[in-house]
C-alpha atoms as a PDB file:
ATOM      1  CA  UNK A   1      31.797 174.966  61.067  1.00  0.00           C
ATOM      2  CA  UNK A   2      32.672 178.578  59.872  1.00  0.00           C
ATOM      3  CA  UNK A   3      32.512 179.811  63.396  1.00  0.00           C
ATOM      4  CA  UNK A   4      34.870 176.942  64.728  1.00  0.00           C
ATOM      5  CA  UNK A   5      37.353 177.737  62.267  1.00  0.00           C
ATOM      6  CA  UNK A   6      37.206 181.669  63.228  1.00  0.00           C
ATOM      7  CA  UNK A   7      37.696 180.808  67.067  1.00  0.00           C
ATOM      8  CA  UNK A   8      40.552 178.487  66.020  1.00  0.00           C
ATOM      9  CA  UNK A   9      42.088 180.996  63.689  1.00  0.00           C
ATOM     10  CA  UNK A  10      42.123 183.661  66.139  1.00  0.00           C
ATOM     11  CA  UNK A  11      43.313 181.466  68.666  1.00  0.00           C
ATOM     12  CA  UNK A  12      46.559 181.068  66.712  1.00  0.00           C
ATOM     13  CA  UNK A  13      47.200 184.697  65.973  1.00  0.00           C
ATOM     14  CA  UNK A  14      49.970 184.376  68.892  1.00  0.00           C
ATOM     15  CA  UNK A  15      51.433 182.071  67.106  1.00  0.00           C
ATOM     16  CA  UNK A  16      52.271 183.996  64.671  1.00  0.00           C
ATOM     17  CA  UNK A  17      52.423 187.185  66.841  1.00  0.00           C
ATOM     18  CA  UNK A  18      54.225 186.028  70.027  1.00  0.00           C
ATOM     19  CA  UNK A  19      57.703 184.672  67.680  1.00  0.00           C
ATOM     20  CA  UNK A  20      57.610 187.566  65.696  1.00  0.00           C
ATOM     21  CA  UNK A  21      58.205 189.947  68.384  1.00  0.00           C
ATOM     22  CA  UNK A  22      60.395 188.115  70.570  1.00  0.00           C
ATOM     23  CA  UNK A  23      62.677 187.673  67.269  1.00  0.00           C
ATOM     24  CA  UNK A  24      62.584 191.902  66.592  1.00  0.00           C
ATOM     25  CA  UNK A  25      63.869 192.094  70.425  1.00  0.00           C
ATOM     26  CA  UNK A  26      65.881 189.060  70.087  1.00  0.00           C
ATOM     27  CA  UNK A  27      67.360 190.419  66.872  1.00  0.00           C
ATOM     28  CA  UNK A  28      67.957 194.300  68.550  1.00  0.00           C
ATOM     29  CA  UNK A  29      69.381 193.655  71.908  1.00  0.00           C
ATOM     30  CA  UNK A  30      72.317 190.354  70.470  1.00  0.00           C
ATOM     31  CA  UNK A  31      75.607 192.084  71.393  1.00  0.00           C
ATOM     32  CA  UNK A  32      77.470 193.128  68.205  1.00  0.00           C
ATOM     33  CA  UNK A  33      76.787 195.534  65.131  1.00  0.00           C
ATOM     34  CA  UNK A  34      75.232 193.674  62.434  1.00  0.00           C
ATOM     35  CA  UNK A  35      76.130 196.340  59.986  1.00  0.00           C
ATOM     36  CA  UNK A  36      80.112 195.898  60.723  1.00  0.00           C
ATOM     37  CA  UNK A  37      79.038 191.793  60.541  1.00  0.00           C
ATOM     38  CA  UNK A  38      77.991 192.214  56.950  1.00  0.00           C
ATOM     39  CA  UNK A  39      80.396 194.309  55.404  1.00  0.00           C
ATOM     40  CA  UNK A  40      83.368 193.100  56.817  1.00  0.00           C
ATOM     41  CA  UNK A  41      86.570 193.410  58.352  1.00  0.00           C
ATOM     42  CA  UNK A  42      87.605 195.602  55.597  1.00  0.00           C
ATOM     43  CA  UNK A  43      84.867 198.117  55.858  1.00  0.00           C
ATOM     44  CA  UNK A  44      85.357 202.233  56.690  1.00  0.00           C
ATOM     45  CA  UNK A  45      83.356 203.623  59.747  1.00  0.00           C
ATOM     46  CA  UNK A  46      81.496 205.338  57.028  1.00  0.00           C
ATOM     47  CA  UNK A  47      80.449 202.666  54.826  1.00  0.00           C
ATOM     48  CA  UNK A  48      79.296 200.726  58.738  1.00  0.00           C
ATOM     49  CA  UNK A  49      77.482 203.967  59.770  1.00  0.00           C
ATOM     50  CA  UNK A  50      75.738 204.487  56.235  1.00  0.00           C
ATOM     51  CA  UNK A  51      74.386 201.086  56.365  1.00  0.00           C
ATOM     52  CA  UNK A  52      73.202 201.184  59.922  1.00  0.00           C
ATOM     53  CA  UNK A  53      71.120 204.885  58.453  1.00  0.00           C
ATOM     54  CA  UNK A  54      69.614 202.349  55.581  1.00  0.00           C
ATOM     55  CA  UNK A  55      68.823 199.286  57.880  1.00  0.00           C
ATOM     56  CA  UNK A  56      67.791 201.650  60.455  1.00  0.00           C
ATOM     57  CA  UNK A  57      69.152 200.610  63.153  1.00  0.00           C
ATOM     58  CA  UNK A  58      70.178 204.348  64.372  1.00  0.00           C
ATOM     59  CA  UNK A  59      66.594 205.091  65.534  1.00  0.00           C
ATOM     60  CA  UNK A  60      65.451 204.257  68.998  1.00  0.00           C
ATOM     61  CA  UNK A  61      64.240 201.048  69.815  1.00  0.00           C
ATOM     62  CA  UNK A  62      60.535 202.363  70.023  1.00  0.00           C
ATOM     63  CA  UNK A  63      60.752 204.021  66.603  1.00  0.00           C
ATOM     64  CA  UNK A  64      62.271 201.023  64.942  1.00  0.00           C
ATOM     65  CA  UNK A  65      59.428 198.545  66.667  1.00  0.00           C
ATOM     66  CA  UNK A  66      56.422 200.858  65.561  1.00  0.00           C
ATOM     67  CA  UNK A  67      58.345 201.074  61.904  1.00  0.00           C
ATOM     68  CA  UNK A  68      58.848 197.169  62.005  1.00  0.00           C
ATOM     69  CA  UNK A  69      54.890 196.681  63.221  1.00  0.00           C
ATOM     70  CA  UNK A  70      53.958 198.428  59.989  1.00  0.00           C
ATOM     71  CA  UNK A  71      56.202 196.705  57.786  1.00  0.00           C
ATOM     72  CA  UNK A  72      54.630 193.608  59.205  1.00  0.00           C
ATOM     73  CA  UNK A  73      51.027 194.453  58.534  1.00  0.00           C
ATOM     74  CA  UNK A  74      51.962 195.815  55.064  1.00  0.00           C
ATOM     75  CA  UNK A  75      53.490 192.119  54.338  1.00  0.00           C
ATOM     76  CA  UNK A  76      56.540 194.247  53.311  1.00  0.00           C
ATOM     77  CA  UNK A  77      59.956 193.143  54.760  1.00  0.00           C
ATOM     78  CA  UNK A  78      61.758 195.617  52.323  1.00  0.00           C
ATOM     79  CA  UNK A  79      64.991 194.332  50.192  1.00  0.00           C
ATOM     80  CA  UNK A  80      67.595 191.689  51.332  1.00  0.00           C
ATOM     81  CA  UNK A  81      70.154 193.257  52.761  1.00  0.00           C
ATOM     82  CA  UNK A  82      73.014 190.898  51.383  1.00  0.00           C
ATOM     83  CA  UNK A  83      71.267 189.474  48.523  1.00  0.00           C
ATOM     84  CA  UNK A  84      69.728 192.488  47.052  1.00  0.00           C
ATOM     85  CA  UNK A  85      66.211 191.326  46.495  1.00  0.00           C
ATOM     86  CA  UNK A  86      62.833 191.963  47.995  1.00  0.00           C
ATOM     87  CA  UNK A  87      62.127 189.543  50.885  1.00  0.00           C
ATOM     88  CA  UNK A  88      59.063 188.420  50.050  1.00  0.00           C
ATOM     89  CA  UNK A  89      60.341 187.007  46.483  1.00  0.00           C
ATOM     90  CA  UNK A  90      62.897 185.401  47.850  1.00  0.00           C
ATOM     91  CA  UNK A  91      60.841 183.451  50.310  1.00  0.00           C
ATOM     92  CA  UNK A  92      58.331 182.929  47.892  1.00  0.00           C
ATOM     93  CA  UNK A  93      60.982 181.562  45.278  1.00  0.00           C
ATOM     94  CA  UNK A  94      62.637 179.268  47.809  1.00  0.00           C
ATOM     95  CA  UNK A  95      59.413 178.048  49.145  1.00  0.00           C
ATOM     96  CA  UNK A  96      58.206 176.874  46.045  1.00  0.00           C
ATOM     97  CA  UNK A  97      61.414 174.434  46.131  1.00  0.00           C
ATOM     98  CA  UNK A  98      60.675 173.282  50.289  1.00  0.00           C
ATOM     99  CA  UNK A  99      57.542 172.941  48.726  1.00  0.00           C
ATOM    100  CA  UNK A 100      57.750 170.328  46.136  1.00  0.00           C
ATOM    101  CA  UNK A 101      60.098 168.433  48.433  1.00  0.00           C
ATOM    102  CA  UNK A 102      57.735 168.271  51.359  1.00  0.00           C
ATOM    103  CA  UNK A 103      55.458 167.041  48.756  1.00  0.00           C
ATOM    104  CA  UNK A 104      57.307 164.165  47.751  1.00  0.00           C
ATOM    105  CA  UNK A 105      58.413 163.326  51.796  1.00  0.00           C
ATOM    106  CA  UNK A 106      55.050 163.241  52.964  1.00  0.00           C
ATOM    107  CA  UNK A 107      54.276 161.244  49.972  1.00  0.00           C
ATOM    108  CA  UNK A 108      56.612 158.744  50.976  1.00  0.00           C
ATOM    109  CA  UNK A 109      55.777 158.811  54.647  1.00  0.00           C
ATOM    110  CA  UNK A 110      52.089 158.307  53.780  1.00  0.00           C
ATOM    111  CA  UNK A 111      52.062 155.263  51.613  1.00  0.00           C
ATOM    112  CA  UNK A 112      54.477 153.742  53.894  1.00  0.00           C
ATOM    113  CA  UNK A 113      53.911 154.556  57.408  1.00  0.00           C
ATOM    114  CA  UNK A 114      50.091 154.096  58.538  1.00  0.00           C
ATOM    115  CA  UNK A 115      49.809 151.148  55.833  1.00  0.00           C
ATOM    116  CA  UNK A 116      52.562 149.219  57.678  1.00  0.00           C
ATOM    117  CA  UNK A 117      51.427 150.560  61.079  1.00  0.00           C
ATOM    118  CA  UNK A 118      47.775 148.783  60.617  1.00  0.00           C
ATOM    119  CA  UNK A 119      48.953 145.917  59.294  1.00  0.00           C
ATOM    120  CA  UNK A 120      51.224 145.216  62.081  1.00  0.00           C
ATOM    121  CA  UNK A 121      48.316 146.434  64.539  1.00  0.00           C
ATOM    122  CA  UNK A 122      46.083 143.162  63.131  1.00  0.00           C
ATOM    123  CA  UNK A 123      49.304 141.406  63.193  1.00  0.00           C
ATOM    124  CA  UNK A 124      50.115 141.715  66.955  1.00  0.00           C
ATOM    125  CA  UNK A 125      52.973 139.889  68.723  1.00  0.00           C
ATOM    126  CA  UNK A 126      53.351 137.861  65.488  1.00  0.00           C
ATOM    127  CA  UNK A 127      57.339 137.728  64.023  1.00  0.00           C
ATOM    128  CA  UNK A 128      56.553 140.618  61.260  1.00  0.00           C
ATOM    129  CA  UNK A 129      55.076 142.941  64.390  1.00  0.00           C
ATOM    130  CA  UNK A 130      58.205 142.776  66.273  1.00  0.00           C
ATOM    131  CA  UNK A 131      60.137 143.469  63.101  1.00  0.00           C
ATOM    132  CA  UNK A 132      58.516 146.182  62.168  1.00  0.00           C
ATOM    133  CA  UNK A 133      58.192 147.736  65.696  1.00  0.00           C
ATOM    134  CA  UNK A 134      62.140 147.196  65.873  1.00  0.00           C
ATOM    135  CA  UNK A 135      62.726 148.782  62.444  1.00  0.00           C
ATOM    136  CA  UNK A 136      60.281 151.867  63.449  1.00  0.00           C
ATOM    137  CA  UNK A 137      62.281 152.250  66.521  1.00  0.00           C
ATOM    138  CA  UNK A 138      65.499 152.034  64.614  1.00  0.00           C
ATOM    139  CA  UNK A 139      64.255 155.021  61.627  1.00  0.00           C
ATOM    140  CA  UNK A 140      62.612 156.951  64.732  1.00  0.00           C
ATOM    141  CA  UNK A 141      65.831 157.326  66.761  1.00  0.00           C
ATOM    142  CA  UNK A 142      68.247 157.558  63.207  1.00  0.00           C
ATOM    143  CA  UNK A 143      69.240 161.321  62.975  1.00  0.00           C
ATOM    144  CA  UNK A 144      68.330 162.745  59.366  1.00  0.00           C
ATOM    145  CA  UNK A 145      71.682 163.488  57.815  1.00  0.00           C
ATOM    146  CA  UNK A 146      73.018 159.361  58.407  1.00  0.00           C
ATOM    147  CA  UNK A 147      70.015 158.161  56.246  1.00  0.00           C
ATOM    148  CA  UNK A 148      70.795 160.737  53.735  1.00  0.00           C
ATOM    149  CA  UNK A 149      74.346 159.543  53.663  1.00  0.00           C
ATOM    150  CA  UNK A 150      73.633 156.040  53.397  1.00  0.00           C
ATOM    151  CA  UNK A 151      71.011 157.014  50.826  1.00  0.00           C
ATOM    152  CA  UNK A 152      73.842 158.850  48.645  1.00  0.00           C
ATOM    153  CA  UNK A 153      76.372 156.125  49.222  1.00  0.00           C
ATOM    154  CA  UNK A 154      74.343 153.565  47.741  1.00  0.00           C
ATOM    155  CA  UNK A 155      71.920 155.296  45.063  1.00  0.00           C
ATOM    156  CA  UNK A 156      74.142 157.757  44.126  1.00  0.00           C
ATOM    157  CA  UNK A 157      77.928 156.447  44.260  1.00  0.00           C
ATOM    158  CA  UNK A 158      77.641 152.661  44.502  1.00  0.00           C
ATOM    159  CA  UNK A 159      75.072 152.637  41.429  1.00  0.00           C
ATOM    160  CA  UNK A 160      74.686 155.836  39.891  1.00  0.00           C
ATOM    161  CA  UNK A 161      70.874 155.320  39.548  1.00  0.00           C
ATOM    162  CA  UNK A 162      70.368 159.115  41.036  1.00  0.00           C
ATOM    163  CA  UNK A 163      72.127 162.127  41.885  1.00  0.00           C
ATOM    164  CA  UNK A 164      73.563 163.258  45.018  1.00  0.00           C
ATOM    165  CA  UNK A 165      73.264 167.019  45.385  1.00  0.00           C
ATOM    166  CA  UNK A 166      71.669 170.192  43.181  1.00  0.00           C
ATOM    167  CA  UNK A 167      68.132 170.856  42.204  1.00  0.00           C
ATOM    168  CA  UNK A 168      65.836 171.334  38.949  1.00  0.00           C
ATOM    169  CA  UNK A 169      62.629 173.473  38.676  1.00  0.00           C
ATOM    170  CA  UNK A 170      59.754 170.670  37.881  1.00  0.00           C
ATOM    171  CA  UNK A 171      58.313 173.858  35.886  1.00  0.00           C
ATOM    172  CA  UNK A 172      61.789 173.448  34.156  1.00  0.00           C
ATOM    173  CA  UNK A 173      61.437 169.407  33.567  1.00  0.00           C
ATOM    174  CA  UNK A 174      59.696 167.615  36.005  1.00  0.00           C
ATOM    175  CA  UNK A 175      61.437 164.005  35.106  1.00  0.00           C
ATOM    176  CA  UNK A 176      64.766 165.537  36.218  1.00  0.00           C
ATOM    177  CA  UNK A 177      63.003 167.663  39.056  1.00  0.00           C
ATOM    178  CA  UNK A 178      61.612 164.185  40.467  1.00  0.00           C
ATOM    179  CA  UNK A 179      65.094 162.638  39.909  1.00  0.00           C
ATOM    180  CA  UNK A 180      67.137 165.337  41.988  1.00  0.00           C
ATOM    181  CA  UNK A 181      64.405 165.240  44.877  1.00  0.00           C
ATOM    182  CA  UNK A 182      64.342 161.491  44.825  1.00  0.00           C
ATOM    183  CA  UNK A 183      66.579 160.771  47.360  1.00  0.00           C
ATOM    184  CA  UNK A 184      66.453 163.655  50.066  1.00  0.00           C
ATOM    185  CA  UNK A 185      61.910 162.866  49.793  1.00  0.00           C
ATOM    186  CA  UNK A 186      63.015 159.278  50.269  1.00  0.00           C
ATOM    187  CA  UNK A 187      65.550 160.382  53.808  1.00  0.00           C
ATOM    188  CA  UNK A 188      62.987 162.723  55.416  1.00  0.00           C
ATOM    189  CA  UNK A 189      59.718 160.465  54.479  1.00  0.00           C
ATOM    190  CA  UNK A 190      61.453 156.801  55.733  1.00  0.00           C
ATOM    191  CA  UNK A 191      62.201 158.530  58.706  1.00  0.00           C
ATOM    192  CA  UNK A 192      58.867 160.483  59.256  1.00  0.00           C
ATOM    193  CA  UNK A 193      57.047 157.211  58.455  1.00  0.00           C
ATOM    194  CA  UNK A 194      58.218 155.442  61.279  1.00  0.00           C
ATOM    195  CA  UNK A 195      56.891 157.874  63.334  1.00  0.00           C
ATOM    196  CA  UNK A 196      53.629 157.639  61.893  1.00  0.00           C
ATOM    197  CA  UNK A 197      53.787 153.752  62.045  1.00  0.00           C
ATOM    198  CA  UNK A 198      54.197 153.873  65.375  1.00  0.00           C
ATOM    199  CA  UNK A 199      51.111 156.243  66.602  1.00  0.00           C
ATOM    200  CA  UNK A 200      49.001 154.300  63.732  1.00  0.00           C
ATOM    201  CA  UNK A 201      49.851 150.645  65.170  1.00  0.00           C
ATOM    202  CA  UNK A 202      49.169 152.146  69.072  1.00  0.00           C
ATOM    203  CA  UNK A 203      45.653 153.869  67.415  1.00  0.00           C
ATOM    204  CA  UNK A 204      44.436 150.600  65.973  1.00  0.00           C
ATOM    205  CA  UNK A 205      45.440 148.699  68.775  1.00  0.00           C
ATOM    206  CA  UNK A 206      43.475 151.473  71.278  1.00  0.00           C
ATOM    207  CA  UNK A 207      40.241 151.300  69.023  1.00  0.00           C
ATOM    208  CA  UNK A 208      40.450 147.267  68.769  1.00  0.00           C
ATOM    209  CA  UNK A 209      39.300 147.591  72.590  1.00  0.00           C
ATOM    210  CA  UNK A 210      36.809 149.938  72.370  1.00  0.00           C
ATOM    211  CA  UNK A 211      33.099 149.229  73.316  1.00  0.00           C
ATOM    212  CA  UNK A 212      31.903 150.753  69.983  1.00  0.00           C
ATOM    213  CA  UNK A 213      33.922 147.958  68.334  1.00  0.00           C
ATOM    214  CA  UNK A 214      32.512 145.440  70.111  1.00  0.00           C
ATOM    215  CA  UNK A 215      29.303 146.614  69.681  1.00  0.00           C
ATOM    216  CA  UNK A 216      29.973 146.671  65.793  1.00  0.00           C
ATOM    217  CA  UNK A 217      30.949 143.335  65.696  1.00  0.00           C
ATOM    218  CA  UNK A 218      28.247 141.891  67.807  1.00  0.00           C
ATOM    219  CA  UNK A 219      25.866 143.389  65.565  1.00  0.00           C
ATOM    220  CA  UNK A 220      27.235 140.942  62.611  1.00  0.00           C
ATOM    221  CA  UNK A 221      29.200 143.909  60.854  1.00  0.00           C
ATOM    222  CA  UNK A 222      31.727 142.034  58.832  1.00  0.00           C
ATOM    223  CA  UNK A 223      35.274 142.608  60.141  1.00  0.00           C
ATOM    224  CA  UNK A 224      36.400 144.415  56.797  1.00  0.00           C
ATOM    225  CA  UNK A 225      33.967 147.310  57.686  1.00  0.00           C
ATOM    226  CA  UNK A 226      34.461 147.771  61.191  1.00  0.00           C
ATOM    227  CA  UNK A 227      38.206 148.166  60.652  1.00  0.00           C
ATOM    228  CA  UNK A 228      37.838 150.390  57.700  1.00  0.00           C
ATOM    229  CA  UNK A 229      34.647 152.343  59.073  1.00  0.00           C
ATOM    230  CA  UNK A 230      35.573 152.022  62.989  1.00  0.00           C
ATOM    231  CA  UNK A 231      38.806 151.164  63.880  1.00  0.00           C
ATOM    232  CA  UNK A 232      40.972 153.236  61.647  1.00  0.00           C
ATOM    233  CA  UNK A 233      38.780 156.367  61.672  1.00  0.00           C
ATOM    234  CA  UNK A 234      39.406 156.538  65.443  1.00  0.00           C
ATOM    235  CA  UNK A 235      43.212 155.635  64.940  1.00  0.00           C
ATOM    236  CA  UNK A 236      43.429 158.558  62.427  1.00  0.00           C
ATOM    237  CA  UNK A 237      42.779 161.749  65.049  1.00  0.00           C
ATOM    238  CA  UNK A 238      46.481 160.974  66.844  1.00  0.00           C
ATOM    239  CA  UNK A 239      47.979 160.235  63.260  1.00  0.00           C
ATOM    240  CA  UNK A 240      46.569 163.452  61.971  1.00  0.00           C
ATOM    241  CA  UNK A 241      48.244 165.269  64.681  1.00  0.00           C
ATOM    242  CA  UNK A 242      51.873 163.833  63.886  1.00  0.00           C
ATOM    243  CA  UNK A 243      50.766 164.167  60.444  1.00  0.00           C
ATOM    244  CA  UNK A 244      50.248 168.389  60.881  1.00  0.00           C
ATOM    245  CA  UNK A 245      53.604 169.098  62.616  1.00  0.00           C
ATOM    246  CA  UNK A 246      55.417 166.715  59.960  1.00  0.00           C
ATOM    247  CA  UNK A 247      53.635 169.034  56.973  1.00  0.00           C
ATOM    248  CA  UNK A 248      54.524 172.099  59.129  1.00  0.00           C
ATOM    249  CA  UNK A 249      58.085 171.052  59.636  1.00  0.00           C
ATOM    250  CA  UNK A 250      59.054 170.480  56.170  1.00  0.00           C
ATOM    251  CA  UNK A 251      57.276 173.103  54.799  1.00  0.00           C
ATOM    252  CA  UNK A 252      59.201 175.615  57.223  1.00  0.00           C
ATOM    253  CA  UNK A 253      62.669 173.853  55.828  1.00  0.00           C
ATOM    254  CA  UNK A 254      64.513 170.712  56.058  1.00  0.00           C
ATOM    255  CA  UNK A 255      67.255 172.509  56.759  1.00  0.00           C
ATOM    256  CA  UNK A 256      69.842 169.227  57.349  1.00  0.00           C
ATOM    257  CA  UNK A 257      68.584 168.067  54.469  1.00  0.00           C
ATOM    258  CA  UNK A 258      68.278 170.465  52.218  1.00  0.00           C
ATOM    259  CA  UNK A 259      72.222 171.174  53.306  1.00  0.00           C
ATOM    260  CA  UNK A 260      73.461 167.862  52.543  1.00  0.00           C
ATOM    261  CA  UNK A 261      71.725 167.386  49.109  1.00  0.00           C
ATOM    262  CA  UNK A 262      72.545 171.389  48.392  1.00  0.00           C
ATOM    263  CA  UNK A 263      68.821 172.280  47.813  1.00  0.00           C
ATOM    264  CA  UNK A 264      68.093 176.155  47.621  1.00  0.00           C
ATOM    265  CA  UNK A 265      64.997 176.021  49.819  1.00  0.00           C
ATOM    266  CA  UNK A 266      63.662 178.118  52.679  1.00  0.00           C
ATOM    267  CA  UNK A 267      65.937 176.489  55.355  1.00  0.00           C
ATOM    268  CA  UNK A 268      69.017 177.542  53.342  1.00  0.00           C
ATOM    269  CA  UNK A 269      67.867 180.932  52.874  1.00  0.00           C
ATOM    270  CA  UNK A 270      67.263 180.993  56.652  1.00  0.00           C
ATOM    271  CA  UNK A 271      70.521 179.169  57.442  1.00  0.00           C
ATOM    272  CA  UNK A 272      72.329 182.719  54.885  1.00  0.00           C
ATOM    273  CA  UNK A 273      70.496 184.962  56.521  1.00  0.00           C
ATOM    274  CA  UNK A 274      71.242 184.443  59.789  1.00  0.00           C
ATOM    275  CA  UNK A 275      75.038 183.774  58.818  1.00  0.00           C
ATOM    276  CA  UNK A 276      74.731 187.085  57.415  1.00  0.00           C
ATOM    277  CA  UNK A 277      72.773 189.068  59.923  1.00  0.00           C
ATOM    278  CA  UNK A 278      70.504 190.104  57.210  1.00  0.00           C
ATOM    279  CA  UNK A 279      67.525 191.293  59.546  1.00  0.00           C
ATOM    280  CA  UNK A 280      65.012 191.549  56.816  1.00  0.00           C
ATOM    281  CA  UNK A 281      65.399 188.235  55.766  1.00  0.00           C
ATOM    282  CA  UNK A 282      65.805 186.908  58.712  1.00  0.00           C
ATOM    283  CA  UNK A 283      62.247 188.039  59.611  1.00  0.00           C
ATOM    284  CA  UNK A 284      60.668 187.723  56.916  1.00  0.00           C
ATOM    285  CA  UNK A 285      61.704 183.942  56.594  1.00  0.00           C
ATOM    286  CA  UNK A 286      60.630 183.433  60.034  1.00  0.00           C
ATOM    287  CA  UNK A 287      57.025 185.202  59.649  1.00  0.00           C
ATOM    288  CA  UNK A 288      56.966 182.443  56.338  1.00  0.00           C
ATOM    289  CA  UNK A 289      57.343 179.697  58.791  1.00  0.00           C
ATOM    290  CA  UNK A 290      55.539 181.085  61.329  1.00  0.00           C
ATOM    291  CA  UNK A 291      51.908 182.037  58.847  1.00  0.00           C
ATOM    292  CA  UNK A 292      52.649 177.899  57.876  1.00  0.00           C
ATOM    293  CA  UNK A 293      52.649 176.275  61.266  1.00  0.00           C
ATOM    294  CA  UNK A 294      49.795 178.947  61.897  1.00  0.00           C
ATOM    295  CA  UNK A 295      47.654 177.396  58.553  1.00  0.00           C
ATOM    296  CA  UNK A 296      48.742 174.050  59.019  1.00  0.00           C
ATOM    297  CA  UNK A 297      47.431 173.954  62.557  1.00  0.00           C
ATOM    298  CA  UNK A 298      44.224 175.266  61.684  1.00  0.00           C
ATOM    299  CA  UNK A 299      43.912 172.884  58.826  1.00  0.00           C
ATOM    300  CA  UNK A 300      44.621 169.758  61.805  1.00  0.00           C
ATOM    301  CA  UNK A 301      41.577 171.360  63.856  1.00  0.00           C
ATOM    302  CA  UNK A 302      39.256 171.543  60.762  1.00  0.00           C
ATOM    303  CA  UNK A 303      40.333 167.773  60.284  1.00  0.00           C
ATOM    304  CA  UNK A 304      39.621 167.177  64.129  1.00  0.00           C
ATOM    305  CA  UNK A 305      35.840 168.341  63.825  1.00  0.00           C
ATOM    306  CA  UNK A 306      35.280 166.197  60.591  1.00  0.00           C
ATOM    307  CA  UNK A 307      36.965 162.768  62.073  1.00  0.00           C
ATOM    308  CA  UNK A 308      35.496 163.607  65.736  1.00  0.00           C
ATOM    309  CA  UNK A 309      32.256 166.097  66.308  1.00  0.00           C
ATOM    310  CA  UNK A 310      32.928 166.157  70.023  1.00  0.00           C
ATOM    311  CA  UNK A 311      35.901 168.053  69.449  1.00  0.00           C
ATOM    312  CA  UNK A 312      33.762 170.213  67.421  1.00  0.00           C
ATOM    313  CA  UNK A 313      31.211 170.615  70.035  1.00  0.00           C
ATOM    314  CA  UNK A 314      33.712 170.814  72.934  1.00  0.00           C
ATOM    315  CA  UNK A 315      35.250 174.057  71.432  1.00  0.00           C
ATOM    316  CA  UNK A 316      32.044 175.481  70.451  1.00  0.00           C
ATOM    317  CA  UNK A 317      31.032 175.115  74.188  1.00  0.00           C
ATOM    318  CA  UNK A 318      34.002 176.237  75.849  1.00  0.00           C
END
């Protein structure tokens, strides 16, 4: 198993590597002078030179990509440019927020989307399937922010159960921390949920008709254990899939939502940096995201060779 995860780990390092550079270049060659962009209209030709020396952006492209490849493998994006920080503690400060709300979506999403999705699946072509297929299609094709309004309409102005926007630290108290993240969780994870009710419904229905469930029942299994040892286990592998890019996704920002419910996560600090040109954060928020997808990927093939040893196998022979 430790070799399989080496193979897969190096077989993401372009992940990782491939969006890093083509944001330097990206970054470099945009028309414009980011140093002009961040200091304003009202800004001398000194002050936009002096900053161009300290970002440096004066050196030749070469010189600034060998300087920015060691930066890179020193895990050192410098200082903000706008903010005044170092990078890295900013992304690490406004990841721990994405975090805890990613937490509480996938939470949500969870408990409610492969439970409904397998009870529909034994349920098929019955009244409550339909419903619930029509309500997954419904939350699947419902952008983000229009759940999150009717969300704040009703649970935050209508009864004043929860509030609508602003965050506190769970470190801070966790009771309020839940309270604040209560209703953006509860937008992303309805919505995420459907998705995974529909691949779990189609996965249960797939494994139904396999031979090895046939085979299962014919040998007098009761139907209890083939569904909990048999059927589902199959109908997980897709579900884990969905389930990895969802985990990726939030943890690398929610930035609608986090917008609408003013959360100071890591797709807000993205959203400032790029409003602000700040090329340090800018890169060091996307080499964040990119090292998550990167993880959580790996973490979906370790998952793969536990639920399904061919896949195991398979890679080991290729």
């Amino acid at each position: 198993m430790l070799a399989y995860i080496a193979r897969r780990l190096l077989a993401l390092l372009p992940t990782v590597a491939v969006p890093m550079v083509l944001l330097f270049l990206l970054l470099r060659l945009t028309p414009g002078d980011p140093a002009a962009s961040i200091l304003g209209e009202d800004a001398t030709v000194e002050q936009i030179e002096a900053l161009r020396e300290e970002m440096g952006l004066n050196a030749p492209l070469p010189v600034q990509f060998v300087e920015w490849l060691g930066s890179v493998a020193r895990l050192d994006f410098g200082d903000s440019i706008f903010l005044r920080a170092p990078v890295m503690d900013l992304v690490a400060e406004r990841a721990f927020v994405t975090l805890q709300l990613a937490l509480l979506a996938i939470l949500v999403a969870v408990l409610v989307g492969p439970a409904l999705g397998t009870f529909a699946a034994t349920r098929r072509r019955k009244s409550v399937d339909q419903t619930l297929v029509v309500a997954s299609a419904v939350g699947v094709a419902m952008p983000t922010f229009w759940l999150a309004i009717i969300l704040i309409a009703v649970f935050g102005v209508q009864l004043g159960v929860l509030p609508v926007a602003g965050y506190v630290s769970v470190l801070d108290d966790p009771v309020e921390a839940l309270r604040y993240l209560a209703l953006p969780a509860i937008s992303i994870g309805l919505l995420e949920a459907a998705v995974l009710f529909r691949y779990t419904r189609s996965g249960v229905l797939d494994a139904r008709s396999q031979p090895f469930v046939t085979t299962a029942r014919a040998q007098g299994i009761p139907e209890g254990t083939v569904t909990r040892r048999y059927i589902f286990r199959a109908a997980t592998v897709p579900v884990v899939t969905v389930l990895g890019l969802t985990v990726a996704g939030l943890l690398g920002g929610a930035v609608v939502t986090e917008s609408i419910f003013s959360i100071p996560g890591i797709g807000q600090l993205l959203l400032t940096a790029v409003s602000r040109r700040d090329y340090p954060l800018i890169e060091g928020t996307i080499f964040f995201i990119a090292i998550v997808f990167v993880l959580v990927n790996l973490l979906v093939d370790v998952v793969y060779g536990f639920l399904d040893p061919r896949i195991r196998l398979g890679a080991a022979k290729g």
